[in-house]
N, C-alpha and C. Protein backbone atom coordinates (compact mmCIF):
# COMPACT_ATOMS: atom_id res chain seq x y z
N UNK A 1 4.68 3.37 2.39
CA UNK A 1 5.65 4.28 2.94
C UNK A 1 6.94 3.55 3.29
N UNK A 2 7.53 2.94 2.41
CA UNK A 2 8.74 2.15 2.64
C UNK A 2 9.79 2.75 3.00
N UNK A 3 9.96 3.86 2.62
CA UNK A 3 11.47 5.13 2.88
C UNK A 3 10.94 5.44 3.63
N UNK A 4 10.08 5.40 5.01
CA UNK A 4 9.46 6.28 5.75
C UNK A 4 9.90 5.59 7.03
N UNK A 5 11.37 5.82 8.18
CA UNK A 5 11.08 5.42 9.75
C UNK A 5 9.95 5.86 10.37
N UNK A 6 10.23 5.57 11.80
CA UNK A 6 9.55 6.37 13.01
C UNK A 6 9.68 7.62 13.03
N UNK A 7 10.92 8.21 12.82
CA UNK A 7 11.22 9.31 12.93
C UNK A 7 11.09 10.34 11.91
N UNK A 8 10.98 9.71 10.70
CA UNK A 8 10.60 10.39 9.29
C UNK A 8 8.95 10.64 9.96
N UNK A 9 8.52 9.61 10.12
CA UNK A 9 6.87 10.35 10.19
C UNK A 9 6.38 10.60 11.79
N UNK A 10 6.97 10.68 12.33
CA UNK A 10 7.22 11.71 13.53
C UNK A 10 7.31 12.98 13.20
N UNK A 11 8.71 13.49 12.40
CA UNK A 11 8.97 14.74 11.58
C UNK A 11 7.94 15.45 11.12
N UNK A 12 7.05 14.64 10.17
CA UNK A 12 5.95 14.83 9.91
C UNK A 12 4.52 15.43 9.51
N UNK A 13 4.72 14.45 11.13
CA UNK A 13 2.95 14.64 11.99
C UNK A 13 3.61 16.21 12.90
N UNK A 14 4.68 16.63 13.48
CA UNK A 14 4.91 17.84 14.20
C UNK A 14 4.75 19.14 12.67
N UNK A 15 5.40 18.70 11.81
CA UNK A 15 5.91 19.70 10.99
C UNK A 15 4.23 20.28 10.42
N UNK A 16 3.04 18.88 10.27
CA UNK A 16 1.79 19.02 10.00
C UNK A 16 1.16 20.43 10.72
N UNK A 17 1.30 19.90 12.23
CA UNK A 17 1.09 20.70 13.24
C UNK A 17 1.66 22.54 13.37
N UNK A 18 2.85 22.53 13.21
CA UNK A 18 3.28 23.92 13.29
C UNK A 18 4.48 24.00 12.47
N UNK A 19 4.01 24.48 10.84
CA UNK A 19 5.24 24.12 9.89
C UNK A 19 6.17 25.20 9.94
N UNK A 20 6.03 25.99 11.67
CA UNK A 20 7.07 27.23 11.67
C UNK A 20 8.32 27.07 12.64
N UNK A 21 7.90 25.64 13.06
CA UNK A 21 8.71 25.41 14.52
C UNK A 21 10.42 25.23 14.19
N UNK A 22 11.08 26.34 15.05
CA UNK A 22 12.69 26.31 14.63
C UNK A 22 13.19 24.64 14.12
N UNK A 23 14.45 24.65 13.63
CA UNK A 23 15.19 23.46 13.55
C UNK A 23 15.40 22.69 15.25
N UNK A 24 15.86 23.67 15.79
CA UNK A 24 16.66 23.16 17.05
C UNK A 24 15.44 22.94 17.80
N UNK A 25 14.27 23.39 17.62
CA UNK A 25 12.83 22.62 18.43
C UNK A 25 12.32 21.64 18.30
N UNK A 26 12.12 21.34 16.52
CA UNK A 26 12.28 19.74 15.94
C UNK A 26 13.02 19.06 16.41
N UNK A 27 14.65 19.09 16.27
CA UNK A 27 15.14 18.32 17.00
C UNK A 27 15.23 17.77 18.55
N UNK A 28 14.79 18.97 19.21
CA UNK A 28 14.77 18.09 20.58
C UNK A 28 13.14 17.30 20.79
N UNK A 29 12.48 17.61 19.96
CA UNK A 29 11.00 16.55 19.83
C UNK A 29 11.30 15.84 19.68
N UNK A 30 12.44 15.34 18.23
CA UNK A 30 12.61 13.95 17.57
C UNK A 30 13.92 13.12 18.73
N UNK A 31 14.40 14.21 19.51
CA UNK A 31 15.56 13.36 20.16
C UNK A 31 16.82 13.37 18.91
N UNK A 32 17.08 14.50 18.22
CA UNK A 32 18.30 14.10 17.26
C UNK A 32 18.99 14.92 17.22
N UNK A 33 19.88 15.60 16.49
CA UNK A 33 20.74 16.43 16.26
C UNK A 33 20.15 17.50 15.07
N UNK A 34 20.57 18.77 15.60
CA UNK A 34 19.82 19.70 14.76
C UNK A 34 20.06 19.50 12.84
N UNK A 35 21.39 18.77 13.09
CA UNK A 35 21.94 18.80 11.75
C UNK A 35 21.46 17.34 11.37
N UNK A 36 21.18 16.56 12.06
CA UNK A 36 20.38 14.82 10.98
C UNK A 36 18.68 15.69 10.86
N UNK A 37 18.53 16.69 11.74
CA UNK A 37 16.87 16.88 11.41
C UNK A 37 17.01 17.62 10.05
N UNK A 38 18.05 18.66 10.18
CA UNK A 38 18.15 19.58 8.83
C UNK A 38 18.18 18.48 7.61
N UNK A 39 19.03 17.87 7.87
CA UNK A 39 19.20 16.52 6.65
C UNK A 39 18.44 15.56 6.61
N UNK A 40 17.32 15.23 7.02
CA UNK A 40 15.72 14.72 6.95
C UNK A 40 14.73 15.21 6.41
N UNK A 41 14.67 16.23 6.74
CA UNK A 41 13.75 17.70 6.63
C UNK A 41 14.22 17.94 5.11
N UNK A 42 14.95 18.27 4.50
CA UNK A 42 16.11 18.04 3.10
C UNK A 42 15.16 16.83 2.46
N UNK A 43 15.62 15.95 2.50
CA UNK A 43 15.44 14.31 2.07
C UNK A 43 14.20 14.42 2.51
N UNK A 44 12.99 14.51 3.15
CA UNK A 44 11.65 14.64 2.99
C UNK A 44 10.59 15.70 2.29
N UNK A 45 11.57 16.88 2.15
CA UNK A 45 11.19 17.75 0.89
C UNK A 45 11.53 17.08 -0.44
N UNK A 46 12.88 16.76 -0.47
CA UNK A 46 13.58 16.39 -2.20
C UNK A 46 12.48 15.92 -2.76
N UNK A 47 11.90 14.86 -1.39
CA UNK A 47 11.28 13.16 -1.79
C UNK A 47 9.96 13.60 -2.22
N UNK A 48 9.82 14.41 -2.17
CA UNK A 48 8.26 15.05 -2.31
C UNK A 48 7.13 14.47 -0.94
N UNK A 49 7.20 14.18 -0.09
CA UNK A 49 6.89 13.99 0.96
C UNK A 49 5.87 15.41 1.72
N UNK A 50 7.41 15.80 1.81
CA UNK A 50 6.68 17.78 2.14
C UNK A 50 6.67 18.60 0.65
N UNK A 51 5.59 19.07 0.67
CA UNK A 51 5.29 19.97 -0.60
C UNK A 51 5.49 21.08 -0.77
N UNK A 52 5.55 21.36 0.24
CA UNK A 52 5.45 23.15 1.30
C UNK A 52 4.89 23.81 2.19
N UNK A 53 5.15 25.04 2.25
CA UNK A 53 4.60 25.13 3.46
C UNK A 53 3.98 26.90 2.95
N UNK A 54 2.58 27.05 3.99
CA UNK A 54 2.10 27.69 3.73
C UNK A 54 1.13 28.35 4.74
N UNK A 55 0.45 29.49 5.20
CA UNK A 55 -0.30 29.97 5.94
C UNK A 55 -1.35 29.59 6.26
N UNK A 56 -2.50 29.74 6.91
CA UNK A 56 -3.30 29.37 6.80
C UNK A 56 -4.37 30.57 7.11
N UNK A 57 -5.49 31.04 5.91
CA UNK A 57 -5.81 32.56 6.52
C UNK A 57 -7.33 32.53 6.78
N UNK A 58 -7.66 33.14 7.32
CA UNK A 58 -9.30 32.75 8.26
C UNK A 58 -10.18 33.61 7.06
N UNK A 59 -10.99 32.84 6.34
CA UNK A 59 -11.27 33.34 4.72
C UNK A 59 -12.71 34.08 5.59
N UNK A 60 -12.72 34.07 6.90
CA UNK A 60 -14.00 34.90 7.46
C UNK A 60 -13.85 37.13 7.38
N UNK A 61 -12.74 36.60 7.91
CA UNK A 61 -11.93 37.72 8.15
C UNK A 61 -11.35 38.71 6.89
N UNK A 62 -11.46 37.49 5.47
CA UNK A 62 -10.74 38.37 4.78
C UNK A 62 -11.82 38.18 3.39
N UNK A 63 -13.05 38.32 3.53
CA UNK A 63 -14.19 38.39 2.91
C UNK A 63 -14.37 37.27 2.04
N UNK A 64 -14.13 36.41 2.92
CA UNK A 64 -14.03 35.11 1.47
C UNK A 64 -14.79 33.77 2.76
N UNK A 65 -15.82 34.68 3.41
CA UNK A 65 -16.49 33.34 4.36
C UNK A 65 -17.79 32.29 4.24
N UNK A 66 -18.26 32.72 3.07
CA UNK A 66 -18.76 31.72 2.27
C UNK A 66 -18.31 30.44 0.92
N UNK A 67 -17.94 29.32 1.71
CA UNK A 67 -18.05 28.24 1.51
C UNK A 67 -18.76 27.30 0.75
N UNK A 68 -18.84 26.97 -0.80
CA UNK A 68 -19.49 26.70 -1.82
C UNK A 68 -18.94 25.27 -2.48
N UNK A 69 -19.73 24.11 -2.18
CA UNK A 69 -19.38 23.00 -3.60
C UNK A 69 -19.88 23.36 -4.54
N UNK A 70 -19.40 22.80 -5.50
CA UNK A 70 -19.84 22.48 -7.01
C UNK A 70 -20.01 21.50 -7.58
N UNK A 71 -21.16 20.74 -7.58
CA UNK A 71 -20.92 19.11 -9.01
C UNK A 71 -21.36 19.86 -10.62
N UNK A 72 -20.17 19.24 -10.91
CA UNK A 72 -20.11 20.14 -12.50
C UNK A 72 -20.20 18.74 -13.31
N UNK A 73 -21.55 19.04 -14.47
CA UNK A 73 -21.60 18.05 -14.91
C UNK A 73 -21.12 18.21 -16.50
N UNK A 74 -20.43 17.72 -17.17
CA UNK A 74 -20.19 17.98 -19.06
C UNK A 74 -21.06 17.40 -20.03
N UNK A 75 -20.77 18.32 -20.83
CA UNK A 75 -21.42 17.63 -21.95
C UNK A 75 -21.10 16.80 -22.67
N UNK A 76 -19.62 16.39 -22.66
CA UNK A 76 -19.22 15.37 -23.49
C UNK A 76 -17.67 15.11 -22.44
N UNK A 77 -17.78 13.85 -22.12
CA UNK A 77 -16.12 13.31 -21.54
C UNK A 77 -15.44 12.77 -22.47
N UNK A 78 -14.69 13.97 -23.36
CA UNK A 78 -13.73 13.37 -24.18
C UNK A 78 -12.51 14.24 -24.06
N UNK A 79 -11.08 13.77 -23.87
CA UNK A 79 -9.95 14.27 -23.32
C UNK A 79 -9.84 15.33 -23.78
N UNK A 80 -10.12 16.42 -25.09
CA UNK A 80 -10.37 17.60 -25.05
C UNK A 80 -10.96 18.37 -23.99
N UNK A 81 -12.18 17.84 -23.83
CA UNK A 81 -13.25 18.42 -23.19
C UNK A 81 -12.47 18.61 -21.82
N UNK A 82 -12.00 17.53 -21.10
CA UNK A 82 -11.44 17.78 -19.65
C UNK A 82 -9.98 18.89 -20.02
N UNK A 83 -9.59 18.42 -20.79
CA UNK A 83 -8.28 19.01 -20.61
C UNK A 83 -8.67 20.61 -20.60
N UNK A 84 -9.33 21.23 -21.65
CA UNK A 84 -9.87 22.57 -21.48
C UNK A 84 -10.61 23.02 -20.26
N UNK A 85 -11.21 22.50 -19.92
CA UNK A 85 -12.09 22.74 -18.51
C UNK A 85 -11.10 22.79 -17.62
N UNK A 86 -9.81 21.71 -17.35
CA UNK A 86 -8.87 21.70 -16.02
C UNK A 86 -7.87 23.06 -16.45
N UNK A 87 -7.73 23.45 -17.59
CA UNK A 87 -7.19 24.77 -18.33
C UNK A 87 -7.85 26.16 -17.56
N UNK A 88 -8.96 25.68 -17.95
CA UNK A 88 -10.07 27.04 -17.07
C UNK A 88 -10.40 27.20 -15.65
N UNK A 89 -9.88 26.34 -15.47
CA UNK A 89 -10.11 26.12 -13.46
C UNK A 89 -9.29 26.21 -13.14
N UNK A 90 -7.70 26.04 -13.48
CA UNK A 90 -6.52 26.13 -13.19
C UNK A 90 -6.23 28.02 -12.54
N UNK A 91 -7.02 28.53 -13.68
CA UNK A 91 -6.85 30.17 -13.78
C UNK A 91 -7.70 31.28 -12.87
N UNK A 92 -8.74 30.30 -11.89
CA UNK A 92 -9.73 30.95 -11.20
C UNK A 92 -9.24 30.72 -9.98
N UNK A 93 -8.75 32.44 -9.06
CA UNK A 93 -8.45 32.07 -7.71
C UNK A 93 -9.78 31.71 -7.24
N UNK A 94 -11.07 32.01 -7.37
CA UNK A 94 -12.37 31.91 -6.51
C UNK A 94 -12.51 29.66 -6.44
N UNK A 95 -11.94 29.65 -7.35
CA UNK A 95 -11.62 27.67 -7.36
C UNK A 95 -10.72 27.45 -6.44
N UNK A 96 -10.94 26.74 -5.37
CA UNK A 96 -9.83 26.60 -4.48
C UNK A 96 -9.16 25.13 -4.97
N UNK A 97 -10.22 24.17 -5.24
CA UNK A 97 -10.04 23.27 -5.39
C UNK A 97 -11.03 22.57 -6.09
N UNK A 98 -10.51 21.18 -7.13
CA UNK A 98 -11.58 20.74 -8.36
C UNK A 98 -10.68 19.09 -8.18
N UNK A 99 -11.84 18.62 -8.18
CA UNK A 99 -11.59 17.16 -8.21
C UNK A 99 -12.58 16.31 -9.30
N UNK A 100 -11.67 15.73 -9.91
CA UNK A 100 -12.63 14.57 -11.06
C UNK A 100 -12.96 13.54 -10.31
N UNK A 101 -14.09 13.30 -10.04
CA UNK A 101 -14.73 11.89 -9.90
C UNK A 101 -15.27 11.23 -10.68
N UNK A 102 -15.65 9.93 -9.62
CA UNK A 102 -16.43 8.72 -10.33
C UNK A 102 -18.00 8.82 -9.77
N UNK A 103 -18.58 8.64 -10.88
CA UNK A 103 -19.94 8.81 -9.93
C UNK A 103 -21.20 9.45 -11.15
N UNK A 104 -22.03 10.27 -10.58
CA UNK A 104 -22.69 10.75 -11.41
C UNK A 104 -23.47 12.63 -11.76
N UNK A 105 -21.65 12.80 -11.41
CA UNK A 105 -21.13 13.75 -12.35
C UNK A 105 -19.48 14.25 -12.49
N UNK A 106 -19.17 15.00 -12.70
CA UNK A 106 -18.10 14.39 -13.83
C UNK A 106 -16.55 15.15 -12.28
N UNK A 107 -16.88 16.79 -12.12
CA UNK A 107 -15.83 17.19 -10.91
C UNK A 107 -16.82 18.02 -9.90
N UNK A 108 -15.84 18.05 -8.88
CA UNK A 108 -16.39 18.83 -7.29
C UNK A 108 -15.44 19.66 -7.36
N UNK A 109 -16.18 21.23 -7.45
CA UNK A 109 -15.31 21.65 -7.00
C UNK A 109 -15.52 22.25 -5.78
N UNK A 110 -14.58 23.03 -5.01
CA UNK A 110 -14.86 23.94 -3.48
C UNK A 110 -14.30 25.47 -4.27
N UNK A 111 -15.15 26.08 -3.84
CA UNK A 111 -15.18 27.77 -3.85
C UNK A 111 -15.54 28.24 -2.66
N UNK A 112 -14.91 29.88 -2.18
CA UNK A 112 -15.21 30.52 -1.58
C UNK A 112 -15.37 32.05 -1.79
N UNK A 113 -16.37 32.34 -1.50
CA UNK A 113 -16.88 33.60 -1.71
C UNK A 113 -17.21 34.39 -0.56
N UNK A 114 -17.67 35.95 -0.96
CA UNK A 114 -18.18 36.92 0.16
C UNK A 114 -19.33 36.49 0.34
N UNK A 115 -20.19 36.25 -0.13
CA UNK A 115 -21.48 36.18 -0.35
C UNK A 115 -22.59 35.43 -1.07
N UNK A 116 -24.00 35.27 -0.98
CA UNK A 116 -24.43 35.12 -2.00
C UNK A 116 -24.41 35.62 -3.46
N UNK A 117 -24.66 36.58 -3.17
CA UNK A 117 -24.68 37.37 -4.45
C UNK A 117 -22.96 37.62 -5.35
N UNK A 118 -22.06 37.11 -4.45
CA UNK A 118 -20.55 36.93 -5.49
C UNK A 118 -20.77 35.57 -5.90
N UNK A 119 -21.92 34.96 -5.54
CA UNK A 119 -21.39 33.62 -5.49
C UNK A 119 -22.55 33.53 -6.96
N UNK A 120 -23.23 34.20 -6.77
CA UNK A 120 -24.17 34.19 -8.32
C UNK A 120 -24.13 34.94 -9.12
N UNK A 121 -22.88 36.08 -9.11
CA UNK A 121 -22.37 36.74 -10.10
C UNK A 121 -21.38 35.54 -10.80
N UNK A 122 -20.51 34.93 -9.96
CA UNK A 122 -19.12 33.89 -10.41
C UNK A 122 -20.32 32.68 -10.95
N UNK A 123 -20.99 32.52 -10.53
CA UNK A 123 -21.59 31.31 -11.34
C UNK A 123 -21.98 31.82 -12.82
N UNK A 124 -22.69 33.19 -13.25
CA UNK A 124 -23.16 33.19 -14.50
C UNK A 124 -21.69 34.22 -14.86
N UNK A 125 -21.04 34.46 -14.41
CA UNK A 125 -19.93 34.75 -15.18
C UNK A 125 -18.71 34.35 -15.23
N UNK A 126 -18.66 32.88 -14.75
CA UNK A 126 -17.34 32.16 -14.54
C UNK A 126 -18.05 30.72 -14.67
N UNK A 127 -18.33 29.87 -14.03
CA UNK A 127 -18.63 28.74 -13.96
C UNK A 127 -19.67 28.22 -15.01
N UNK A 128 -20.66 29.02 -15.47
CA UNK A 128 -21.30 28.54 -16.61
C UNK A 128 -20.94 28.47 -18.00
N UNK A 129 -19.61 29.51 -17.33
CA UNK A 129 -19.20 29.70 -19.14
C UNK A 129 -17.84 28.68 -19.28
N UNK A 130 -17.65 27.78 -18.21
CA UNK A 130 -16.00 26.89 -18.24
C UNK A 130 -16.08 26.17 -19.31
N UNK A 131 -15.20 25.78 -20.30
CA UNK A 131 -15.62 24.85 -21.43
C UNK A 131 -16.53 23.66 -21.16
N UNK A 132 -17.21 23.22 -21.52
CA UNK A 132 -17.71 21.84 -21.81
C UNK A 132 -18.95 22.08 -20.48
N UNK A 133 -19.43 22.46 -19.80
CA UNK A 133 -20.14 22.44 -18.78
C UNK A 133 -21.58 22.68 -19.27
N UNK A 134 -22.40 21.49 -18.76
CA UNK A 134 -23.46 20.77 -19.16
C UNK A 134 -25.22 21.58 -17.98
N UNK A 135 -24.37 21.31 -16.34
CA UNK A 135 -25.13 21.33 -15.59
C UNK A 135 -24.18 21.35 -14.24
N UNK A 136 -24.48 22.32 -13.61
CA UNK A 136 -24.50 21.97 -11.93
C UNK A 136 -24.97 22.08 -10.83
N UNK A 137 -24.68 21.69 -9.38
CA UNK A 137 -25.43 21.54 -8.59
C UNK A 137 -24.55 22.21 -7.17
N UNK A 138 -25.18 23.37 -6.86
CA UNK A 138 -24.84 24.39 -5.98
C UNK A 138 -24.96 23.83 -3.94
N UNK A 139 -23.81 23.62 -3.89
CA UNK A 139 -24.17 23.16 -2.18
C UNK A 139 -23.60 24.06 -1.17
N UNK A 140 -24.12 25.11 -0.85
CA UNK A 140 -23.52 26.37 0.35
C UNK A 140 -23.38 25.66 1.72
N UNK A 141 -22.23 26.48 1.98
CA UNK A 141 -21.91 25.30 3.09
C UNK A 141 -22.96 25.90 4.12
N UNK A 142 -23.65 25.90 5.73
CA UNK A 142 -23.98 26.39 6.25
C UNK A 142 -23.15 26.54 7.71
N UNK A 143 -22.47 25.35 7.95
CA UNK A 143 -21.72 25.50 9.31
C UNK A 143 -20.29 24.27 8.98
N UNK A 144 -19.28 25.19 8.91
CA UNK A 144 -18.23 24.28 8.63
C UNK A 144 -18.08 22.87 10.14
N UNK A 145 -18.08 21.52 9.76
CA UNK A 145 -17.91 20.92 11.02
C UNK A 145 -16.53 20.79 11.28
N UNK A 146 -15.61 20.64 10.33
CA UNK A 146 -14.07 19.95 10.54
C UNK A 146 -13.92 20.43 9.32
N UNK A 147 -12.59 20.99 9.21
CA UNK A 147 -11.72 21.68 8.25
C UNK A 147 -10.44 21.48 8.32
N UNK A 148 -9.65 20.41 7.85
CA UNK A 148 -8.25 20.21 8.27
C UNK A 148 -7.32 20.04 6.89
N UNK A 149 -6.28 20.13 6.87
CA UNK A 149 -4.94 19.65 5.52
C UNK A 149 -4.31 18.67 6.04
N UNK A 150 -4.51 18.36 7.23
CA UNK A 150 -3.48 17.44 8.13
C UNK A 150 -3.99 16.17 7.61
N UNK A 151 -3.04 14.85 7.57
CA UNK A 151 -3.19 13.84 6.64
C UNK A 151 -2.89 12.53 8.38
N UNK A 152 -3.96 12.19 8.39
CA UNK A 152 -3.77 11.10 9.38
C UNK A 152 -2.26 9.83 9.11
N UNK A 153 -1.13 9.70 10.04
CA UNK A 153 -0.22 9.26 9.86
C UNK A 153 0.04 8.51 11.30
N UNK A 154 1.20 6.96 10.78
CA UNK A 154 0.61 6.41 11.58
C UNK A 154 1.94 6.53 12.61
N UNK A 155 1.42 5.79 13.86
CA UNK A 155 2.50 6.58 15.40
C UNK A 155 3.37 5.96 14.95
């Protein structure tokens, strides 16, 4: 984090916290002027630093409170094969998120669903049919412990 002061990741760790808080509230946190925070805030978006900003919605409330991994295993790892599969996961809101690992199988993904039974309709009519998919291994969450986006940064 070489382009990064105190005050850049000060900015931050608050903006982490409540990415709705006025300009002129940031600034009197950081101790600056509303207009060097506006022009930080600027220059830490450009920089790709901040990505955006976004809601956060209680997936209990809005029928989406089941919580699902996925280890998806292929049948063949050859750059076709991924590239079509990250093609087909790209296009599924019920995919929140898909990560390639190292290990012994190939991505994880996280899904959320209403239910069991959405969750084993989307498996034989979405997830078994993603290109290249060999085998996977179903982990329901049962009690979320810690659920955060916030990225540990240092004081």
């Amino acid at each position: 984090m070489p382009d990064l002061d105190r005050i850049d990741l000060r900015l931050l760790k608050i903006l982490q916290e409540d990415g709705r808080i006025s300009n002129l509230k940031l600034a009197e946190a950081v101790a600056l002027s509303p207009t060097a925070v506006l022009a930080r805030v600027q220059r830490l978006t450009r920089d790709g630093f901040i990505r955006g900003y976004e809601a956060q919605l209680d997936p209990h409330k809005l029928g989406r409170g089941m919580l699902v991994f996925v280890e998806v295993l292929l049948d063949r790892t050859t750059p076709n094969v991924f590239e079509q599969f990250k093609a087909a996961v790209q296009v599924r809101d019920e995919i929140m998120e898909c990560h390639m690992v190292a290990g012994g199988f190939d991505y994880l993904l996280k899904t959320r669903m209403a239910d069991m039974a959405a969750y084993r309709d989307f498996a034989g009519t979405v997830l078994w049919q993603l290109p290249g998919v060999r085998e996977t291994r179903t982990y329901a969450v049962m009690e979320e412990v810690k659920s955060t986006t916030r990225l540990a940064l240092p004081a």
